[in-house]
C-alpha atoms as a PDB file:
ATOM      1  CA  UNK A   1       0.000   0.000   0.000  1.00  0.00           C
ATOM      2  CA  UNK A   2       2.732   2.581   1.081  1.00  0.00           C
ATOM      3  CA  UNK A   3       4.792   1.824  -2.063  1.00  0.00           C
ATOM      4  CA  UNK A   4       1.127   2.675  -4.420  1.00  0.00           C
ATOM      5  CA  UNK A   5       0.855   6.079  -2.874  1.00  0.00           C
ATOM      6  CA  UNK A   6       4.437   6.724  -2.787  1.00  0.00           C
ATOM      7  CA  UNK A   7       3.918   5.603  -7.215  1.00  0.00           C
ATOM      8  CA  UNK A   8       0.938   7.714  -7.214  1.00  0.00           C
ATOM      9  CA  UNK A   9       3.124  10.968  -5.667  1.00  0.00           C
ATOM     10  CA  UNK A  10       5.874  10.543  -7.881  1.00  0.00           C
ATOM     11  CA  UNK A  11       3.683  10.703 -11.281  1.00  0.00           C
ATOM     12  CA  UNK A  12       1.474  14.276  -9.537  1.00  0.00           C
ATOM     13  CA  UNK A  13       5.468  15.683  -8.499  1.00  0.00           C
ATOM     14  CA  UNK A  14       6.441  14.923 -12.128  1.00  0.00           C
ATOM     15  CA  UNK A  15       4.127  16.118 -13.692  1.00  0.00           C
ATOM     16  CA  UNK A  16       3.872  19.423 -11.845  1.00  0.00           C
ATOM     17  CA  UNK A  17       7.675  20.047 -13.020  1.00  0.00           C
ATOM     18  CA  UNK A  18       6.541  19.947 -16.613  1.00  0.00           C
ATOM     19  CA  UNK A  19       3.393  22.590 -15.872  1.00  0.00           C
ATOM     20  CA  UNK A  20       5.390  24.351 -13.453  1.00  0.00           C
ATOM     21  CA  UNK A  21       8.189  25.199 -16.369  1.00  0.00           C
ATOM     22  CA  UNK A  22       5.512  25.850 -18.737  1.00  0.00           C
ATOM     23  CA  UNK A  23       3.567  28.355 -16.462  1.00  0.00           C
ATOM     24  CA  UNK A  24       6.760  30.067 -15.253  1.00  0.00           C
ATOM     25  CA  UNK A  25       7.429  31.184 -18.914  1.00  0.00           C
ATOM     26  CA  UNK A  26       3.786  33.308 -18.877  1.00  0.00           C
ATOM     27  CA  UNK A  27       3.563  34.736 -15.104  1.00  0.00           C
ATOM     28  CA  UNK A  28       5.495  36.331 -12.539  1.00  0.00           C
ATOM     29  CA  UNK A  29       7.496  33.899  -9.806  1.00  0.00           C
ATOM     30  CA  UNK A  30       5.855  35.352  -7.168  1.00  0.00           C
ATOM     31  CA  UNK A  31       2.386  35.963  -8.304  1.00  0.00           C
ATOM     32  CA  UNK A  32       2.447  32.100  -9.630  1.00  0.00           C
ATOM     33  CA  UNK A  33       4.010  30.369  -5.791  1.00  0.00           C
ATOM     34  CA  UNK A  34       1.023  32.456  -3.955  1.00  0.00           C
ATOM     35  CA  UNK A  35      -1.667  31.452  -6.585  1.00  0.00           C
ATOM     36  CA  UNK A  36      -0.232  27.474  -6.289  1.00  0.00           C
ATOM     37  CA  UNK A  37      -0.110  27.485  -2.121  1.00  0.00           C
ATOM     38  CA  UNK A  38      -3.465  29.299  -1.771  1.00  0.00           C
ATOM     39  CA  UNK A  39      -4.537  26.496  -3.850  1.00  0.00           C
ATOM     40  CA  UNK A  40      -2.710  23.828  -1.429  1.00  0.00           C
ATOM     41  CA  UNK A  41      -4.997  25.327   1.183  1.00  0.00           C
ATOM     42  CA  UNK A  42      -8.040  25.770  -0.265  1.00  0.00           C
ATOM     43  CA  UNK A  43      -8.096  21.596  -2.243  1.00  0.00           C
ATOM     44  CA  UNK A  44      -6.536  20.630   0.982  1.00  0.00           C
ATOM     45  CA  UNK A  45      -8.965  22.523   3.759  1.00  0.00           C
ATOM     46  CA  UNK A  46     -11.647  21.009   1.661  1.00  0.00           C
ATOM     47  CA  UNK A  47     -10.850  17.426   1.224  1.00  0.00           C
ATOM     48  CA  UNK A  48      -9.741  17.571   5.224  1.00  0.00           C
ATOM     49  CA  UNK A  49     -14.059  19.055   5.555  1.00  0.00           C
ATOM     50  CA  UNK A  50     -14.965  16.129   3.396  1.00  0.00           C
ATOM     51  CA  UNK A  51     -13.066  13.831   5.621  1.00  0.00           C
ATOM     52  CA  UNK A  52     -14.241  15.216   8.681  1.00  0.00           C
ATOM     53  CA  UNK A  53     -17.618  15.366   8.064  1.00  0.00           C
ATOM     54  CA  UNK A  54     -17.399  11.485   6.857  1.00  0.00           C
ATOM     55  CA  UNK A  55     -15.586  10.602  10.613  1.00  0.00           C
ATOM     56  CA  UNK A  56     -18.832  11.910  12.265  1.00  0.00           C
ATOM     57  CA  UNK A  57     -17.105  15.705  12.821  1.00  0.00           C
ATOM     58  CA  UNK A  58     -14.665  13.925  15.460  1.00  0.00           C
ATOM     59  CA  UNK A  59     -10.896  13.951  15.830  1.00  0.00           C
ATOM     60  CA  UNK A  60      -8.206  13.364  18.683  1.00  0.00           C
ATOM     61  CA  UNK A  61      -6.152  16.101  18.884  1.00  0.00           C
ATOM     62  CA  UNK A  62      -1.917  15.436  19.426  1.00  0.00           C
ATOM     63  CA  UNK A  63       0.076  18.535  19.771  1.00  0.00           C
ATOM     64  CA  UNK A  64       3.026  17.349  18.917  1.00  0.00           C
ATOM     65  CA  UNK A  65       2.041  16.068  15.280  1.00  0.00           C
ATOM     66  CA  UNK A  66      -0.089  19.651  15.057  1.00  0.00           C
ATOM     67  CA  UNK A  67       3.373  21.169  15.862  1.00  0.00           C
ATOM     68  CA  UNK A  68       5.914  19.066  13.475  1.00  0.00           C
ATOM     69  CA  UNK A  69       2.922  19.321  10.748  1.00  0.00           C
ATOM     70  CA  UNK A  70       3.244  23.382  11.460  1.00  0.00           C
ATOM     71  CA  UNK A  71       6.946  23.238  10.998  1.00  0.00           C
ATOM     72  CA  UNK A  72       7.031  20.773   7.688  1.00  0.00           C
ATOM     73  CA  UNK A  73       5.049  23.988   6.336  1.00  0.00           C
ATOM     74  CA  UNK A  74       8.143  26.171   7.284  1.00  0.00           C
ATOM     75  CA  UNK A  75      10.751  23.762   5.263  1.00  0.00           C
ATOM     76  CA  UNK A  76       8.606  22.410   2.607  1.00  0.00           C
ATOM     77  CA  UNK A  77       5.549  24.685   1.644  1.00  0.00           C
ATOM     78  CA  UNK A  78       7.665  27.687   2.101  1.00  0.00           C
ATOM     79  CA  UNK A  79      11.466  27.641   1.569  1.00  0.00           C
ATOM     80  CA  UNK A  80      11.550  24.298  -0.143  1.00  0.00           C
ATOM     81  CA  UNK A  81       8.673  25.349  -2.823  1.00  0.00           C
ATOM     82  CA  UNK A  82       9.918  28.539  -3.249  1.00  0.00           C
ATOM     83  CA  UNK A  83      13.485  27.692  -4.612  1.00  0.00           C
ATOM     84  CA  UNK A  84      12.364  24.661  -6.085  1.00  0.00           C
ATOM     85  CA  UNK A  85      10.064  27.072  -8.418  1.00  0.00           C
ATOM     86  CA  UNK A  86      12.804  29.566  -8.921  1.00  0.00           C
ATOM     87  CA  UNK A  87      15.580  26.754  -9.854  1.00  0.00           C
ATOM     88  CA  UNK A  88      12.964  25.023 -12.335  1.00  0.00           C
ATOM     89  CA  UNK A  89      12.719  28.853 -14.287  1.00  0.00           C
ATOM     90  CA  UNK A  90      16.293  28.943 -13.888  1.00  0.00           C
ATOM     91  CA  UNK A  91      17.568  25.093 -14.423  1.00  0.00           C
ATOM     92  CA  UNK A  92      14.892  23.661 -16.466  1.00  0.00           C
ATOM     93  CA  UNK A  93      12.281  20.942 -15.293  1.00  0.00           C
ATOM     94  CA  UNK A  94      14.370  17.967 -16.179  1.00  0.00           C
ATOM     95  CA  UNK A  95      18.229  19.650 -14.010  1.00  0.00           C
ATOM     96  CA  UNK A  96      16.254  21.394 -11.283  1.00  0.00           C
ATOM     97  CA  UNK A  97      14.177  17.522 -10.454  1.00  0.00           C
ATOM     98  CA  UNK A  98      17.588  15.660 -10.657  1.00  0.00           C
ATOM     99  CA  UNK A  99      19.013  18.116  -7.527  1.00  0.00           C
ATOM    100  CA  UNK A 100      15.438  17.704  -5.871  1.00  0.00           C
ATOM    101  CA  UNK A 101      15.864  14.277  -5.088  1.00  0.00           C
ATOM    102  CA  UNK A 102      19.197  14.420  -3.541  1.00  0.00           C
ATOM    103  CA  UNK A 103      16.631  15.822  -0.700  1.00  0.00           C
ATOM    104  CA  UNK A 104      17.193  12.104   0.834  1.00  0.00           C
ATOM    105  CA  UNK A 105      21.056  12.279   0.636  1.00  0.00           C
ATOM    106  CA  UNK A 106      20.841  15.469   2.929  1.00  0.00           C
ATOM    107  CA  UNK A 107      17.839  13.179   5.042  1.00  0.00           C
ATOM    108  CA  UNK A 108      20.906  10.649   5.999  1.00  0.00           C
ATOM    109  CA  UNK A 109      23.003  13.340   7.019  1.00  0.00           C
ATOM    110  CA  UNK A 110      20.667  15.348   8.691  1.00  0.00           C
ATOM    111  CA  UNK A 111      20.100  12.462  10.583  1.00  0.00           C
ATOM    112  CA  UNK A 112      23.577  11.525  11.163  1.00  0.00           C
ATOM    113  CA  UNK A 113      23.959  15.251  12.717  1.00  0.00           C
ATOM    114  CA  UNK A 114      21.481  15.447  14.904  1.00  0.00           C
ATOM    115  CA  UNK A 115      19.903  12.085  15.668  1.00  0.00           C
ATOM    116  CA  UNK A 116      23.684  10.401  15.573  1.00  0.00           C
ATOM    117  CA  UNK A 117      22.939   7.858  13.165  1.00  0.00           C
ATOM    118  CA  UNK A 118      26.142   6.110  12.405  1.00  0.00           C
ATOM    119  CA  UNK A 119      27.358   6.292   8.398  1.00  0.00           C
ATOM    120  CA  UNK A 120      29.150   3.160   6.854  1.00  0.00           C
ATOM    121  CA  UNK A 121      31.860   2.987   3.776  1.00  0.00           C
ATOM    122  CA  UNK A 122      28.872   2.018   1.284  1.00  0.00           C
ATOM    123  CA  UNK A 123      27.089   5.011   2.240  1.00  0.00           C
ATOM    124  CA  UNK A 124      30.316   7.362   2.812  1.00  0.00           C
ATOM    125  CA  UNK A 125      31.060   6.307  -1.263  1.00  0.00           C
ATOM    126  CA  UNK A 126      27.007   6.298  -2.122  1.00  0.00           C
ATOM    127  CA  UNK A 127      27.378  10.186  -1.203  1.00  0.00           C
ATOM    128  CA  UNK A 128      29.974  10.428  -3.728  1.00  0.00           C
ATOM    129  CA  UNK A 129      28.699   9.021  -6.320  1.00  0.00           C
ATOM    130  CA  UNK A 130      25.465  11.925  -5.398  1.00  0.00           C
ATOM    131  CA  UNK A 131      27.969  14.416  -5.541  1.00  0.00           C
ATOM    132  CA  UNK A 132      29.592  13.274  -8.978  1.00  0.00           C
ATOM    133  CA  UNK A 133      26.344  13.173 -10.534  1.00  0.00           C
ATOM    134  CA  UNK A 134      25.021  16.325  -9.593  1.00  0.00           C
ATOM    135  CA  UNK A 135      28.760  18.097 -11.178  1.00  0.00           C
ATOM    136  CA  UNK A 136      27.897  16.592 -14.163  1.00  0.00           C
ATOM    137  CA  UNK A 137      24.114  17.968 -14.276  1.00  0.00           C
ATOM    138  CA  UNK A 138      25.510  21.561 -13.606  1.00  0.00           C
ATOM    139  CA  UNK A 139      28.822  20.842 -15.800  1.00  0.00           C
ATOM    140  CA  UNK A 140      28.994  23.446 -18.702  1.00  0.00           C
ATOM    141  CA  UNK A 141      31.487  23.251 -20.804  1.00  0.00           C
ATOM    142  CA  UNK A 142      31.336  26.103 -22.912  1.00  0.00           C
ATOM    143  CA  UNK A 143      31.505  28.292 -20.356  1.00  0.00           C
ATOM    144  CA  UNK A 144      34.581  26.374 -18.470  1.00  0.00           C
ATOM    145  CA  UNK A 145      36.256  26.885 -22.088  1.00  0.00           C
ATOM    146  CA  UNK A 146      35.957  30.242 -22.023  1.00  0.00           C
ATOM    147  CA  UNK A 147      37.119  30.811 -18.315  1.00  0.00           C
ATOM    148  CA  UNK A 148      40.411  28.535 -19.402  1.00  0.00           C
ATOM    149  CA  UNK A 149      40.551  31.044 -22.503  1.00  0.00           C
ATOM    150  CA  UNK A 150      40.303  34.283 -19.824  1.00  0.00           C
ATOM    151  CA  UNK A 151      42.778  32.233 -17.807  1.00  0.00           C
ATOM    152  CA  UNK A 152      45.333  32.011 -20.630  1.00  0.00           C
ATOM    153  CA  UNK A 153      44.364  36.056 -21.305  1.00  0.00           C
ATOM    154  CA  UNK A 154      45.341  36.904 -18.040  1.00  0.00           C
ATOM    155  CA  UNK A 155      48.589  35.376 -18.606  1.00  0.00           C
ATOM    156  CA  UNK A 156      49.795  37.497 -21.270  1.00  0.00           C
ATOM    157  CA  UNK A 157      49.123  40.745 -18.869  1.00  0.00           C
ATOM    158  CA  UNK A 158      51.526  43.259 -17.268  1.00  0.00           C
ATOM    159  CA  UNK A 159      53.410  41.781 -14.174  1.00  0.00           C
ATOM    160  CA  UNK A 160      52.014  44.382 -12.238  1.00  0.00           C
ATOM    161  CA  UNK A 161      48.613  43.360 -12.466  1.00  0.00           C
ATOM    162  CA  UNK A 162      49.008  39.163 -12.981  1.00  0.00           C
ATOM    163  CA  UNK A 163      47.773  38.328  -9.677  1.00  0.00           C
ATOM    164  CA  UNK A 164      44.723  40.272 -10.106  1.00  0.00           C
ATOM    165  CA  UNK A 165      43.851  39.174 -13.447  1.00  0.00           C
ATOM    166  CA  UNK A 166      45.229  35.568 -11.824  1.00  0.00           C
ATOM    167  CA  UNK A 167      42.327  35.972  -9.384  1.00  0.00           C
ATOM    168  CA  UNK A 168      39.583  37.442 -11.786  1.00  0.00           C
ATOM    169  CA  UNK A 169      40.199  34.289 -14.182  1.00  0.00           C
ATOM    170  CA  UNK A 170      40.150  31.840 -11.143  1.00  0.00           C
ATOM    171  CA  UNK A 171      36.797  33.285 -10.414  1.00  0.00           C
ATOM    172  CA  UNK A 172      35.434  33.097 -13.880  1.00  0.00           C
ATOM    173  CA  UNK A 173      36.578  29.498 -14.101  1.00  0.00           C
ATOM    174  CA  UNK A 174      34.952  28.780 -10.971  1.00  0.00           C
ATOM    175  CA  UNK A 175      31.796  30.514 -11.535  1.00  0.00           C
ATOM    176  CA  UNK A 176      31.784  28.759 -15.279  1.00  0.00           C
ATOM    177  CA  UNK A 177      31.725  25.352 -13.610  1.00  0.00           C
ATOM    178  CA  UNK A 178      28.139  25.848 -12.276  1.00  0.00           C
ATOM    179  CA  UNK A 179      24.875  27.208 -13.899  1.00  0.00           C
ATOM    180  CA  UNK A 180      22.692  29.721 -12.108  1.00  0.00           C
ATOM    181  CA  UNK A 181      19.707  27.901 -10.291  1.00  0.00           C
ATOM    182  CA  UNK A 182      22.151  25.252  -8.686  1.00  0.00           C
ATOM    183  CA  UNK A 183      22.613  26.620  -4.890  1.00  0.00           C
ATOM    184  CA  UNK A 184      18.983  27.479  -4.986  1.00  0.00           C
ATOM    185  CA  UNK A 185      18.171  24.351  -5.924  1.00  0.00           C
ATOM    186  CA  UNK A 186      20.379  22.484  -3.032  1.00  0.00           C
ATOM    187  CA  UNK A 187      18.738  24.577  -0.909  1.00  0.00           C
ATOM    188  CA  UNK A 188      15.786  23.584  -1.281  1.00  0.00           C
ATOM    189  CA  UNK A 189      16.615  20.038  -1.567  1.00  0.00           C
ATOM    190  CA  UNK A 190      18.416  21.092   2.129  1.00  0.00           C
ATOM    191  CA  UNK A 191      14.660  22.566   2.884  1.00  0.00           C
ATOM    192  CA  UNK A 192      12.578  19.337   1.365  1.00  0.00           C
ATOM    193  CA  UNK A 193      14.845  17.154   3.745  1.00  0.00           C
ATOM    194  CA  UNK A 194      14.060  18.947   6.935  1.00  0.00           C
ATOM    195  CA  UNK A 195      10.265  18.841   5.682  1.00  0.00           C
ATOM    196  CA  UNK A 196      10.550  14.981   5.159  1.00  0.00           C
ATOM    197  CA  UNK A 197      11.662  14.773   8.401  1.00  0.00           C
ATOM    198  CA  UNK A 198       9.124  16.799  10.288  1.00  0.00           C
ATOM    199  CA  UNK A 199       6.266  14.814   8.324  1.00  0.00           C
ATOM    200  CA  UNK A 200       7.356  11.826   9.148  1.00  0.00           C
ATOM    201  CA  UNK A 201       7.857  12.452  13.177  1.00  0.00           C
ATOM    202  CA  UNK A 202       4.357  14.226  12.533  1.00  0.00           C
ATOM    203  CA  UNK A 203       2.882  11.242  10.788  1.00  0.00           C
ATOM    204  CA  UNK A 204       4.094   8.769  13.428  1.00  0.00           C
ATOM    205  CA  UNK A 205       2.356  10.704  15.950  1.00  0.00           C
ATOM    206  CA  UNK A 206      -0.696  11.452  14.394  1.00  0.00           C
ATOM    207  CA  UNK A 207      -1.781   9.225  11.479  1.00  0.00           C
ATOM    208  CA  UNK A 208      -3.410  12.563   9.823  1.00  0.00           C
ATOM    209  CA  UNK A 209      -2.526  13.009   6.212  1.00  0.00           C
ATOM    210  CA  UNK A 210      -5.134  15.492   4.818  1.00  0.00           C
ATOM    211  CA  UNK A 211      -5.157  17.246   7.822  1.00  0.00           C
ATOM    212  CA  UNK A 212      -1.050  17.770   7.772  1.00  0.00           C
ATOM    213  CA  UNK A 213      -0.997  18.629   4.364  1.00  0.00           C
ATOM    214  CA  UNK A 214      -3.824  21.163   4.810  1.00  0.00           C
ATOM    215  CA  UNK A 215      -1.920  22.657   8.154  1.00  0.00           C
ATOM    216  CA  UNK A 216       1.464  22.512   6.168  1.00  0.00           C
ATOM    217  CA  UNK A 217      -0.068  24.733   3.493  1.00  0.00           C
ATOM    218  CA  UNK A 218      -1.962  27.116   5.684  1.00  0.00           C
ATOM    219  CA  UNK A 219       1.609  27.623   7.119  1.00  0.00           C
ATOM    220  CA  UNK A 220       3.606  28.137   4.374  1.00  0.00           C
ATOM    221  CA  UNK A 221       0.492  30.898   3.136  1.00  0.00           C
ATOM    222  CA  UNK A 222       0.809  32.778   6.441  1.00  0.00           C
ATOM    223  CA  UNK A 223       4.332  32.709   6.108  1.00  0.00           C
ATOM    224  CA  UNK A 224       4.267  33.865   2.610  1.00  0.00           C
ATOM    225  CA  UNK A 225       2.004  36.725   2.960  1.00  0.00           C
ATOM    226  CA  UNK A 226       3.735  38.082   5.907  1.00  0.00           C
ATOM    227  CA  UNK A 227       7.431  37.876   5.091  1.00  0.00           C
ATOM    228  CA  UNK A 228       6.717  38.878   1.031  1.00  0.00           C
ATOM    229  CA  UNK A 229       6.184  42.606   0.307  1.00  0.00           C
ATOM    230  CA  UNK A 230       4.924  41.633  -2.924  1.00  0.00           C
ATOM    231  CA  UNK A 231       1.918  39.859  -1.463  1.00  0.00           C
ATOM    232  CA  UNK A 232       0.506  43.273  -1.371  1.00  0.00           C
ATOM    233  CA  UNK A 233       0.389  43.958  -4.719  1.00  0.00           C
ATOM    234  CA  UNK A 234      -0.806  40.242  -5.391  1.00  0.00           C
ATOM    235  CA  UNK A 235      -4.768  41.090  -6.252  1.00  0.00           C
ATOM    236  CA  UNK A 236      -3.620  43.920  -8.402  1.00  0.00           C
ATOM    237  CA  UNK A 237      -1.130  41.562 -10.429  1.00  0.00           C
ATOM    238  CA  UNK A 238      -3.492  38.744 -10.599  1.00  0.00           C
ATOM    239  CA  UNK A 239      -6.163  40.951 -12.276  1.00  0.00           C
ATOM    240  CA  UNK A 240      -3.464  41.962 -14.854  1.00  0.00           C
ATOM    241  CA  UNK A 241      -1.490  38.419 -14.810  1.00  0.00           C
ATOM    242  CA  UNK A 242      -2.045  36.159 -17.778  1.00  0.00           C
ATOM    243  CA  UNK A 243      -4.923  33.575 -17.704  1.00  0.00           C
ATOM    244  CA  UNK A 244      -3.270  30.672 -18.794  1.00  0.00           C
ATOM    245  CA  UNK A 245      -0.676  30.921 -16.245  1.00  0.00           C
ATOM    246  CA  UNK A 246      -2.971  31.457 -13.533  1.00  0.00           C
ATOM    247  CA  UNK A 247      -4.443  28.066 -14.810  1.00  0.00           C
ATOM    248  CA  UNK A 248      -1.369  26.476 -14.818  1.00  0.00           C
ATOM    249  CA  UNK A 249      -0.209  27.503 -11.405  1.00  0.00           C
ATOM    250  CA  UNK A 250      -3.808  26.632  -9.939  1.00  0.00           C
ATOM    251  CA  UNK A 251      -3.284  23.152 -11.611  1.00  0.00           C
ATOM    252  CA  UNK A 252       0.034  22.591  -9.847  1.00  0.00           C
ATOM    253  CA  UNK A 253      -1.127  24.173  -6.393  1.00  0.00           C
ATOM    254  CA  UNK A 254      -3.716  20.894  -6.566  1.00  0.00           C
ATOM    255  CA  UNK A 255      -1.420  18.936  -7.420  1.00  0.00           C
ATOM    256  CA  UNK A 256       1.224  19.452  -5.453  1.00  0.00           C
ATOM    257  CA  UNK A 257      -1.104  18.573  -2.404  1.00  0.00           C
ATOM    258  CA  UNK A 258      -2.449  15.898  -3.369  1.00  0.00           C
ATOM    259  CA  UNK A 259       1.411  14.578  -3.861  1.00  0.00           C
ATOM    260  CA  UNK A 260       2.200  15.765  -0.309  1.00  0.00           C
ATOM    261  CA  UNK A 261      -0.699  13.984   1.320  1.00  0.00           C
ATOM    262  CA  UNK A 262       0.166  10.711  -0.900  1.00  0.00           C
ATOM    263  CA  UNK A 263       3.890  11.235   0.271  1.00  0.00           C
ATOM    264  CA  UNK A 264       2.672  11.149   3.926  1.00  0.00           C
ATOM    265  CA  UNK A 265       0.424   8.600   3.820  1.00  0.00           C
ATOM    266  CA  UNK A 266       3.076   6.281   2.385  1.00  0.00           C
ATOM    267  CA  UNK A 267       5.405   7.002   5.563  1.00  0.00           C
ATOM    268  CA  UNK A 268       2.751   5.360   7.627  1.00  0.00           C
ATOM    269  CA  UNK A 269       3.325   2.329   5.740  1.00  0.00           C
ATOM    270  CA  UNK A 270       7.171   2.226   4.591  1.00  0.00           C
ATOM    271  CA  UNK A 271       9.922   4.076   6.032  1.00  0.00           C
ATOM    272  CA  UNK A 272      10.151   7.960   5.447  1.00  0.00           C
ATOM    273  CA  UNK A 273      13.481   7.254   3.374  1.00  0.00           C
ATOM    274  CA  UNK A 274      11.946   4.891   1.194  1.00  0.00           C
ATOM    275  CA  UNK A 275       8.719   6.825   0.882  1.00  0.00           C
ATOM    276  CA  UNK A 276      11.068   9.771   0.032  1.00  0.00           C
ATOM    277  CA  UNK A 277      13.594   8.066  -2.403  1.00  0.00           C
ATOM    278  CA  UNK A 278      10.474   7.202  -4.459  1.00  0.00           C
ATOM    279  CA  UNK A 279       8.772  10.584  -4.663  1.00  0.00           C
ATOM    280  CA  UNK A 280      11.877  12.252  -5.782  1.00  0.00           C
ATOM    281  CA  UNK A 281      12.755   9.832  -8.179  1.00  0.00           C
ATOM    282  CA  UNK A 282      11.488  12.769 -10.574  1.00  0.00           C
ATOM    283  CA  UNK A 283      14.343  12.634 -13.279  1.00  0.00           C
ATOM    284  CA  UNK A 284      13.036   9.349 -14.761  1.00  0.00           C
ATOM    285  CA  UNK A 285      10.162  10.796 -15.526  1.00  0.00           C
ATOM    286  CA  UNK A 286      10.487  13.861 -16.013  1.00  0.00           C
ATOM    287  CA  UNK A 287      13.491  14.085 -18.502  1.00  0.00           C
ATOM    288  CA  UNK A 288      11.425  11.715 -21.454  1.00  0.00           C
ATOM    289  CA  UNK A 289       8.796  14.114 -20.523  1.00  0.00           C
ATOM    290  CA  UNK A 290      10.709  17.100 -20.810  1.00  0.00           C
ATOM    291  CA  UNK A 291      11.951  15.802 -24.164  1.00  0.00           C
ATOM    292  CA  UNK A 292       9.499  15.254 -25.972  1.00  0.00           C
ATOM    293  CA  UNK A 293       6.409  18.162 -24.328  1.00  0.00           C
ATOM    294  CA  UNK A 294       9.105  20.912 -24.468  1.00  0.00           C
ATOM    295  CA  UNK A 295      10.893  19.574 -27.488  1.00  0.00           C
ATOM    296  CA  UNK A 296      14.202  19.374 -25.444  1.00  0.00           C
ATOM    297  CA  UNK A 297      13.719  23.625 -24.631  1.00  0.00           C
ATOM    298  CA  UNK A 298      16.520  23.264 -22.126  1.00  0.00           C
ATOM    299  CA  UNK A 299      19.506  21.035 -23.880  1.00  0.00           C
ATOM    300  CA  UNK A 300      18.837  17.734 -21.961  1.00  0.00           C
ATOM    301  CA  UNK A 301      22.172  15.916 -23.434  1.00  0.00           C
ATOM    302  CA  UNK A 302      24.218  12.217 -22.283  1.00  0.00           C
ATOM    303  CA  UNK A 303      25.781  14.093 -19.660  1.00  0.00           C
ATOM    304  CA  UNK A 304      21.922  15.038 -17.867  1.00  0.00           C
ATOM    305  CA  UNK A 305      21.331  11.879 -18.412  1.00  0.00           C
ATOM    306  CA  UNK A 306      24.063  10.193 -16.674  1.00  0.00           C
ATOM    307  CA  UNK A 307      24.492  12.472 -13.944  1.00  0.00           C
ATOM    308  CA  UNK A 308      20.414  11.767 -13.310  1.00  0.00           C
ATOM    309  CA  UNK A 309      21.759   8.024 -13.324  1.00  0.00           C
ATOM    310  CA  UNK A 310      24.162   8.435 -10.812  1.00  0.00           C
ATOM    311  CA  UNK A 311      21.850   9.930  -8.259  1.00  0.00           C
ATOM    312  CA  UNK A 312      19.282   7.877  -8.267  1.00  0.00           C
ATOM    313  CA  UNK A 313      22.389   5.537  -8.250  1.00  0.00           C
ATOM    314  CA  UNK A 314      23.774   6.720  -5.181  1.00  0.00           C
ATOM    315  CA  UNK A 315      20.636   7.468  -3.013  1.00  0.00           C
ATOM    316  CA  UNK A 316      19.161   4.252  -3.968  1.00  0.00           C
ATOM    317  CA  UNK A 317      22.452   2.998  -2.408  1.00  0.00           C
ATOM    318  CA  UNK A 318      22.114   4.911   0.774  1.00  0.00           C
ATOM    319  CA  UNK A 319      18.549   4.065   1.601  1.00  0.00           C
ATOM    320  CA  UNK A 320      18.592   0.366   0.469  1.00  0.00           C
ATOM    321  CA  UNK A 321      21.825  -0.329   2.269  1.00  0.00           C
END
């Protein structure tokens, strides 16, 4: 059972990549993550009334899973959805999923950290093999040819100013290495593991699905509107803000929930890193998809591929071990 909804979860989160790339081309970031989390709330709060209402309008109440649930809003529905939206505008659907599910890599050491889990050789070289494949995702070679080519410019300057330009074309070469998008995007993978963690203490406590993804949301809203100044102007730009994106972004709000509560309900049945390693198995989805919906937009090539590979790779290594 746990494994079917995890299934089901992965096919809403891949498919919300695709829409998600499609409707960031046609509306504003910001606009687009409020109009997708009011709709978390809204298909959430109302499946959670449906629910309710079925149970006879009673529920036991456990403060603890109210409390976890509150704070898996904080990590996920906020931070974690926010730069997972800006690094699919930035990365492309197919590059920004492939760093998303590393979010179970930074589960294991999370854990490790704070709950002094003990990691093995298998899973010490598992995290490598993570690593290596997300360098090759973010690898650009054009660009690290022309940092060597500023490097060899900066050669042929006056003595005077060599370790300058030294510096400058260490930078460039550096900065050529990685495409824009990637911290964000390990951030929020950082974000998504500290929200698969809270749901899962949250679930254990209180078997409450709907109900977590529905206080999750409502969290992440509240957060949203209060920390965002451009929440103020959000009625103004959604009156001016193009109709098909607001479509689109309404369409991923729903299913983005319905994902979440699937992902939860799974960790009452497997383990949370299982649960997790098969929601964010994304990239095997999602790059066929990308290819052939967006016509290969963003350059999906044998190194996307492979790197992709090597992720699922290594956190399949971790998590099975």
């Amino acid at each position: 059972m746990g494994e079917l909804l995890a299934i089901g979860a992965l096919l809403l989160f891949s498919l919300n990549v695709i829409i998600t790339k499609v409707a960031s081309g046609r509306l504003d970031l910001n606009t687009g993550f409020l109009i997708s989390i009011s709709m978390n709330v809204l298909f959430a709060g109302l499946i959670f009334l449906g629910q309710w209402m079925y149970n006879g309008y009673s529920m036991e109440f456990h403060g603890w899973g109210f409390f976890m649930f509150m704070l898996s809003g904080l990590f996920a529905s906020y931070l974690g959805r926010y730069l997972y939206f800006d690094s699919i505008a930035k990365l492309g659907p197919a590059k920004a999923s492939t760093f998303m599910i590393s979010n179970p890599l930074f589960t294991v050491i999370i854990s490790w950290l704070f709950l002094h889990e003990q990691l093995h050789a298998l899973e010490l070289a598992a995290m490598f093999v993570v690593m290596l494949g997300l360098f090759i995702v973010s690898f650009k070679p054009t660009q690290a040819g022309r940092a060597v080519k500023a490097t060899a410019a900066g050669s042929d300057s006056t003595s005077g100013n060599s370790n300058q330009h030294a510096g400058q074309s260490a930078k460039k070469r550096w900065s050529g290495l990685i495409q824009p998008g990637v911290w964000l995007a390990l951030m929020g993978s950082i974000s998504y593991a500290l929200g698969n963690i809270t749901r899962g203490t949250a679930i254990h406590d209180w078997n409450e699905p709907v109900l977590g993804g529905f206080v999750g949301a409502l969290t992440g809203l509240l957060l949203q509107v209060l920390l965002n100044k451009t929440t103020r102007t959000f009625l103004s730009d959604l009156r001016a803000a193009d109709r098909k994106g607001v479509w689109l972004y309404a369409i991923s709000g729903i299913l983005t929930i319905t994902a979440q509560i699937g992902h939860m309900a799974a960790m009452h049945y497997i383990p949370i890193s299982v649960a997790t390693l098969i929601t964010n198995s994304q990239p095997l989805l999602v790059i066929p998809l990308s290819y052939f919906l967006l016509k290969n937009q963003e350059g999906i090539n044998l190194c996307t591929i492979v790197g992709s590979l090597l992720v699922l790779l290594g956190i399949s290594a971790i998590i099975l071990n």
